[in-house]
C-alpha atoms as a PDB file:
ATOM      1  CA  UNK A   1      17.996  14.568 -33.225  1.00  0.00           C
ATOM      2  CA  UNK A   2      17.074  17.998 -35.127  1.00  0.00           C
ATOM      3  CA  UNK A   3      14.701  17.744 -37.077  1.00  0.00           C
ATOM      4  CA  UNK A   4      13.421  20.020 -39.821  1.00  0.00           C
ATOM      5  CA  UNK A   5       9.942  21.238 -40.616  1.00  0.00           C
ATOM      6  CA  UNK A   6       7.873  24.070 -42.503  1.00  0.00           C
ATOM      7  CA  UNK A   7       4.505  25.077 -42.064  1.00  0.00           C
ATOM      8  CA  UNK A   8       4.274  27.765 -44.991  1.00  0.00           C
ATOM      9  CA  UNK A   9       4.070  30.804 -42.403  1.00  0.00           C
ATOM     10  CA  UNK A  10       7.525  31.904 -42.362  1.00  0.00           C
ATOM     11  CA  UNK A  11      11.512  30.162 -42.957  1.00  0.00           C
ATOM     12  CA  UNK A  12      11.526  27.031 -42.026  1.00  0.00           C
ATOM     13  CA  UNK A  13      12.046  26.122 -38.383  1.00  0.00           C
ATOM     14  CA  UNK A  14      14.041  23.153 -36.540  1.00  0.00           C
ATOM     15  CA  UNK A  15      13.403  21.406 -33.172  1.00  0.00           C
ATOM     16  CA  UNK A  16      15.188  19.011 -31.528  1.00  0.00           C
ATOM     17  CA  UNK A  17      13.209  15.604 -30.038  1.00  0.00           C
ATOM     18  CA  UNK A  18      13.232  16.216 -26.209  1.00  0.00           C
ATOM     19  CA  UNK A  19      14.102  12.254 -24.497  1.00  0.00           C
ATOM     20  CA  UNK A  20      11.101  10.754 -23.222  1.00  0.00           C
ATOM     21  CA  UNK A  21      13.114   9.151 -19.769  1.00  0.00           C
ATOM     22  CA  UNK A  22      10.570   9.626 -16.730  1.00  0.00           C
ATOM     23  CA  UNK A  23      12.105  12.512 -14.718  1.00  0.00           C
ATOM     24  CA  UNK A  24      12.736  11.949 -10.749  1.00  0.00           C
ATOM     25  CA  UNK A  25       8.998  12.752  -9.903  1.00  0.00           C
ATOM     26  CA  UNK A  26       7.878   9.623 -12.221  1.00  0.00           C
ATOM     27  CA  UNK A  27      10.904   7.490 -10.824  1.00  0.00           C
ATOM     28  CA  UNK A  28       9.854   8.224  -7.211  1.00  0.00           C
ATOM     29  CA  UNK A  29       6.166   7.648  -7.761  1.00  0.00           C
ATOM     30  CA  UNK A  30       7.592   3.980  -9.211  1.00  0.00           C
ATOM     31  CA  UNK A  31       9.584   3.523  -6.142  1.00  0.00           C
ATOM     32  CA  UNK A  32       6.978   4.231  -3.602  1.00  0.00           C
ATOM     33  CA  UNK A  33       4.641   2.022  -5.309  1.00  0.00           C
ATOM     34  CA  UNK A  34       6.939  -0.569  -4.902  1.00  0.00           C
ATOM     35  CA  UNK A  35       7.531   0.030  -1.214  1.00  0.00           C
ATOM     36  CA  UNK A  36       3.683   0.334  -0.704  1.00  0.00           C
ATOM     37  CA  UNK A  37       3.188  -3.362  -2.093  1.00  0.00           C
ATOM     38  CA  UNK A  38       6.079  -4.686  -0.327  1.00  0.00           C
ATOM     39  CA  UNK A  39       4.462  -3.037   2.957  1.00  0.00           C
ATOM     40  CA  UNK A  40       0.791  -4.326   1.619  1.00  0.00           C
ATOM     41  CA  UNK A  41       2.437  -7.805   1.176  1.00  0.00           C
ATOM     42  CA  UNK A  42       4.106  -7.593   4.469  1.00  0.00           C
ATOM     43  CA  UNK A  43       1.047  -6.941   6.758  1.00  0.00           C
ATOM     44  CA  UNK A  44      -0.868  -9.664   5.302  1.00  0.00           C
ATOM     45  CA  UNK A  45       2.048 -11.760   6.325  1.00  0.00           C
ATOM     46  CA  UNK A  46       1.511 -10.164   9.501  1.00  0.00           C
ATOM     47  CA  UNK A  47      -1.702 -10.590   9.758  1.00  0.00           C
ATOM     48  CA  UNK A  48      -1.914 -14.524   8.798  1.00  0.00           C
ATOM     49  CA  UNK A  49       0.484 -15.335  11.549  1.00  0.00           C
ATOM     50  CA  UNK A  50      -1.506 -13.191  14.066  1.00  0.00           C
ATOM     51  CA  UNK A  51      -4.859 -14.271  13.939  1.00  0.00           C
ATOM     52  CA  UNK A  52      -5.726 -17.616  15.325  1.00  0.00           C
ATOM     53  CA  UNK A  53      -6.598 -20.624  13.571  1.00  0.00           C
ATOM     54  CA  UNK A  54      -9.428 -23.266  13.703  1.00  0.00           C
ATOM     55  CA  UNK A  55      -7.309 -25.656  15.714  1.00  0.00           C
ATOM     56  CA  UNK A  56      -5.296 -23.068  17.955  1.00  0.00           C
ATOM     57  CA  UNK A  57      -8.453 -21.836  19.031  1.00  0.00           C
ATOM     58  CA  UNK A  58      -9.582 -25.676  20.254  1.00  0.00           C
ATOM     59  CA  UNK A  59      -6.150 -26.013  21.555  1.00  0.00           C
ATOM     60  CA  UNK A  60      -6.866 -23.122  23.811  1.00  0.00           C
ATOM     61  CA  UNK A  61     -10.585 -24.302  24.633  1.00  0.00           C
ATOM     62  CA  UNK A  62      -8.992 -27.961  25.695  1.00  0.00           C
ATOM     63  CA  UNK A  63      -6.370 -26.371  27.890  1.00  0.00           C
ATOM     64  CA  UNK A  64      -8.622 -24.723  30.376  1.00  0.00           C
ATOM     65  CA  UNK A  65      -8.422 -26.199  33.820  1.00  0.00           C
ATOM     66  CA  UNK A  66     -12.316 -27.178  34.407  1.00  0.00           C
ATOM     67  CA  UNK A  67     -11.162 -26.655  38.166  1.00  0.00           C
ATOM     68  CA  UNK A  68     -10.181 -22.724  37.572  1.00  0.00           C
ATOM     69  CA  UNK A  69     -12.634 -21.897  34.412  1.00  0.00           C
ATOM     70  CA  UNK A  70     -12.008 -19.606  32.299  1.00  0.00           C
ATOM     71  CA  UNK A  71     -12.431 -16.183  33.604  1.00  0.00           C
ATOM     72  CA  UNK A  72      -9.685 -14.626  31.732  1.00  0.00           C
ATOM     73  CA  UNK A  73     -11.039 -15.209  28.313  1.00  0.00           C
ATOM     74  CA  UNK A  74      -9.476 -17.177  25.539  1.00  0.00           C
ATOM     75  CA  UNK A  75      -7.413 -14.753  23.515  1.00  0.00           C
ATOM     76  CA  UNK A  76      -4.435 -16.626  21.444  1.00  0.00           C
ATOM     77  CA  UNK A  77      -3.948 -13.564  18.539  1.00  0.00           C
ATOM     78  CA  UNK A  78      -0.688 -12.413  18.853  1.00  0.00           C
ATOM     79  CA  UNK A  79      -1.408  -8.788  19.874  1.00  0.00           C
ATOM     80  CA  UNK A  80       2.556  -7.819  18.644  1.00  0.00           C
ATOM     81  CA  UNK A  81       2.012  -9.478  14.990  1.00  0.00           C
ATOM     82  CA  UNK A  82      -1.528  -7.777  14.715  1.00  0.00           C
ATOM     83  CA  UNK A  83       0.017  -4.018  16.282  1.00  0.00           C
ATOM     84  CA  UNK A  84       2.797  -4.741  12.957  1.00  0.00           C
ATOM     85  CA  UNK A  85       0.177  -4.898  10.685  1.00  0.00           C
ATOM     86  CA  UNK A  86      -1.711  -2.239  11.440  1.00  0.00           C
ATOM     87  CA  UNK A  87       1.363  -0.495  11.308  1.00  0.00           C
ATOM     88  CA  UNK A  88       2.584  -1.869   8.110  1.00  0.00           C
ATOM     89  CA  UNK A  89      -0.847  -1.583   6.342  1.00  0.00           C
ATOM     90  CA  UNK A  90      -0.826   2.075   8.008  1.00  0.00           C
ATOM     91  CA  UNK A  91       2.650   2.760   6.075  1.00  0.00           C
ATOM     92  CA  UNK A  92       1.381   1.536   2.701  1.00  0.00           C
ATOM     93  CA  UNK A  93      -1.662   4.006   3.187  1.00  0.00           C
ATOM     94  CA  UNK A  94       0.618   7.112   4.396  1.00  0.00           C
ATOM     95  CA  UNK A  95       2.927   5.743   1.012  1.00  0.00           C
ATOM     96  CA  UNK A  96      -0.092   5.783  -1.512  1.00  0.00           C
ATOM     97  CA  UNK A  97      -1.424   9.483  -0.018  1.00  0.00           C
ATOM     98  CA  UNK A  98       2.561  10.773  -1.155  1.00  0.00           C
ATOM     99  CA  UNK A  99       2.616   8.974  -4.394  1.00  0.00           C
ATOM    100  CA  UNK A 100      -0.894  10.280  -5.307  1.00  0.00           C
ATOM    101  CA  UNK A 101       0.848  13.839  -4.284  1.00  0.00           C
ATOM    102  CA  UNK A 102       3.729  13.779  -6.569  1.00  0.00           C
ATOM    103  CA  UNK A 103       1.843  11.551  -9.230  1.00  0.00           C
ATOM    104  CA  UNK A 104      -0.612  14.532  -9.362  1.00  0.00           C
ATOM    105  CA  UNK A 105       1.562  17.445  -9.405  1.00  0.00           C
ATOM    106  CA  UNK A 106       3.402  15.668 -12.713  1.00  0.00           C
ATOM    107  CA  UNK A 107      -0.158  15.601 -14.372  1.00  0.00           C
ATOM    108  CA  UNK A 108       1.202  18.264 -16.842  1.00  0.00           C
ATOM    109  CA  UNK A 109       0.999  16.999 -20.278  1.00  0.00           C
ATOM    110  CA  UNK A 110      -1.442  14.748 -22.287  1.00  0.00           C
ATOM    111  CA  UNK A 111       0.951  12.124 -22.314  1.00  0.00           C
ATOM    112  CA  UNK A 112       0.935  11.909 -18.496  1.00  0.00           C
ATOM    113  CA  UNK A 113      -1.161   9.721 -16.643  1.00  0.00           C
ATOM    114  CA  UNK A 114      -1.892   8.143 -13.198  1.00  0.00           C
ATOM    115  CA  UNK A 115       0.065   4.956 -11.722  1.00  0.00           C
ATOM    116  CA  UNK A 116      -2.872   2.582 -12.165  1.00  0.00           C
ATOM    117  CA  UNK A 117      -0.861   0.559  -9.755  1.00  0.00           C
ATOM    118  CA  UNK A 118      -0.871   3.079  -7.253  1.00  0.00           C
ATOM    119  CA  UNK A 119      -4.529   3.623  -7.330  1.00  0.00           C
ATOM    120  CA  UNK A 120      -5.108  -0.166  -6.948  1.00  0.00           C
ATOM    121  CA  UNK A 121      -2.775  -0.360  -3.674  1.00  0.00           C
ATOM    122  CA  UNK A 122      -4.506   2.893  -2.001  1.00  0.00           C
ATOM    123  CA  UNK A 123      -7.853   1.114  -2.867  1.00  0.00           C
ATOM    124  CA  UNK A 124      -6.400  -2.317  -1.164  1.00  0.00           C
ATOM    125  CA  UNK A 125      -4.871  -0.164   1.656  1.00  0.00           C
ATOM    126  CA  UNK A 126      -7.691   1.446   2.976  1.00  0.00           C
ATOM    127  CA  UNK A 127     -10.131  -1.247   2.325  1.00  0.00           C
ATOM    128  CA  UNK A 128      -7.594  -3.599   4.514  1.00  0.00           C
ATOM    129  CA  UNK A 129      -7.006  -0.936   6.826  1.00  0.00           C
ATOM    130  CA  UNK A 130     -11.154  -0.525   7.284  1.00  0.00           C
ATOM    131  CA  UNK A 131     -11.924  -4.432   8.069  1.00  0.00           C
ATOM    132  CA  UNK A 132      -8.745  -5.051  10.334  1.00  0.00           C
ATOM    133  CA  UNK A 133      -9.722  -2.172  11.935  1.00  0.00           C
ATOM    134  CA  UNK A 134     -13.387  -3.315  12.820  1.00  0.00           C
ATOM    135  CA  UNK A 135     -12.314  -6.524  13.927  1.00  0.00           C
ATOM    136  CA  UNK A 136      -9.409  -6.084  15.749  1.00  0.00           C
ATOM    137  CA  UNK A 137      -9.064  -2.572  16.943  1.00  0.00           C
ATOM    138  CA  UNK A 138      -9.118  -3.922  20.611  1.00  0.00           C
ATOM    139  CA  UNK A 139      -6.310  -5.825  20.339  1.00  0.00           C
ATOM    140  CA  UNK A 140      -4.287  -3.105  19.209  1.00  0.00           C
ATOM    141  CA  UNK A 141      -5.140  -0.221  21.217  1.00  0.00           C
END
């Protein structure tokens, strides 16, 4: 659309109205967003089925052979599921530090602004990251 205006300096002047469709740096921030909370989403799947529950962990206490003892420790976490998480909660992280990258280097104009989104999952991510580290970093390494 062209539109006409005059500001009393000079002839009058047109410009056209630019579109205001997000251009592939906007799109791709939206995309890894998504990918980052399906990631997010997916370790804590991860991470409920590898951690033991109240009544696996009596399961496991019951099913000790008082004859042998117990001298190789109760440990029923699934070791695979937790590795998966950390790797999946790893991904989101890795994710969220590109998005941030590209979100920032559109920061332009007025009109642009931060994927609130995307600042919530990095906050989540790292946060998660911090407390499954700290409780079960020797499980995974």
């Amino acid at each position: 659309m062209v539109m006409d205006f005059n500001d009393g300096s000079g002839p009058q002047r047109q410009w056209v109205e630019r579109s205001r469709k997000p251009d592939w740096v906007l799109r791709s921030v939206t995309v890894m967003t998504l990918i980052g909370w399906v990631a997010a989403m997916v370790a804590l799947v991860m991470y409920y089925m590898g951690t033991p529950k109240e009544g696996d962990i009596q399961k496991a206490v019951d099913s000790i052979n008082p004859n042998i003892g117990a001298t190789a420790g109760i440990n029923v976490s699934n070791a695979g599921l937790l590795r998966g998480t950390f790797f999946a909660i790893l991904a989101s992280c890795v994710i969220c530090v590109i998005g941030f990258i590209l979100n920032f280097t559109r920061k332009k104009r007025k009109t642009d602004k931060f994927n609130k989104l995307l600042i919530t999952l990095g906050i989540v991510s790292v946060v998660f990251l911090a407390v499954f580290l700290i409780n079960h970093a020797g499980l995974i390494f």
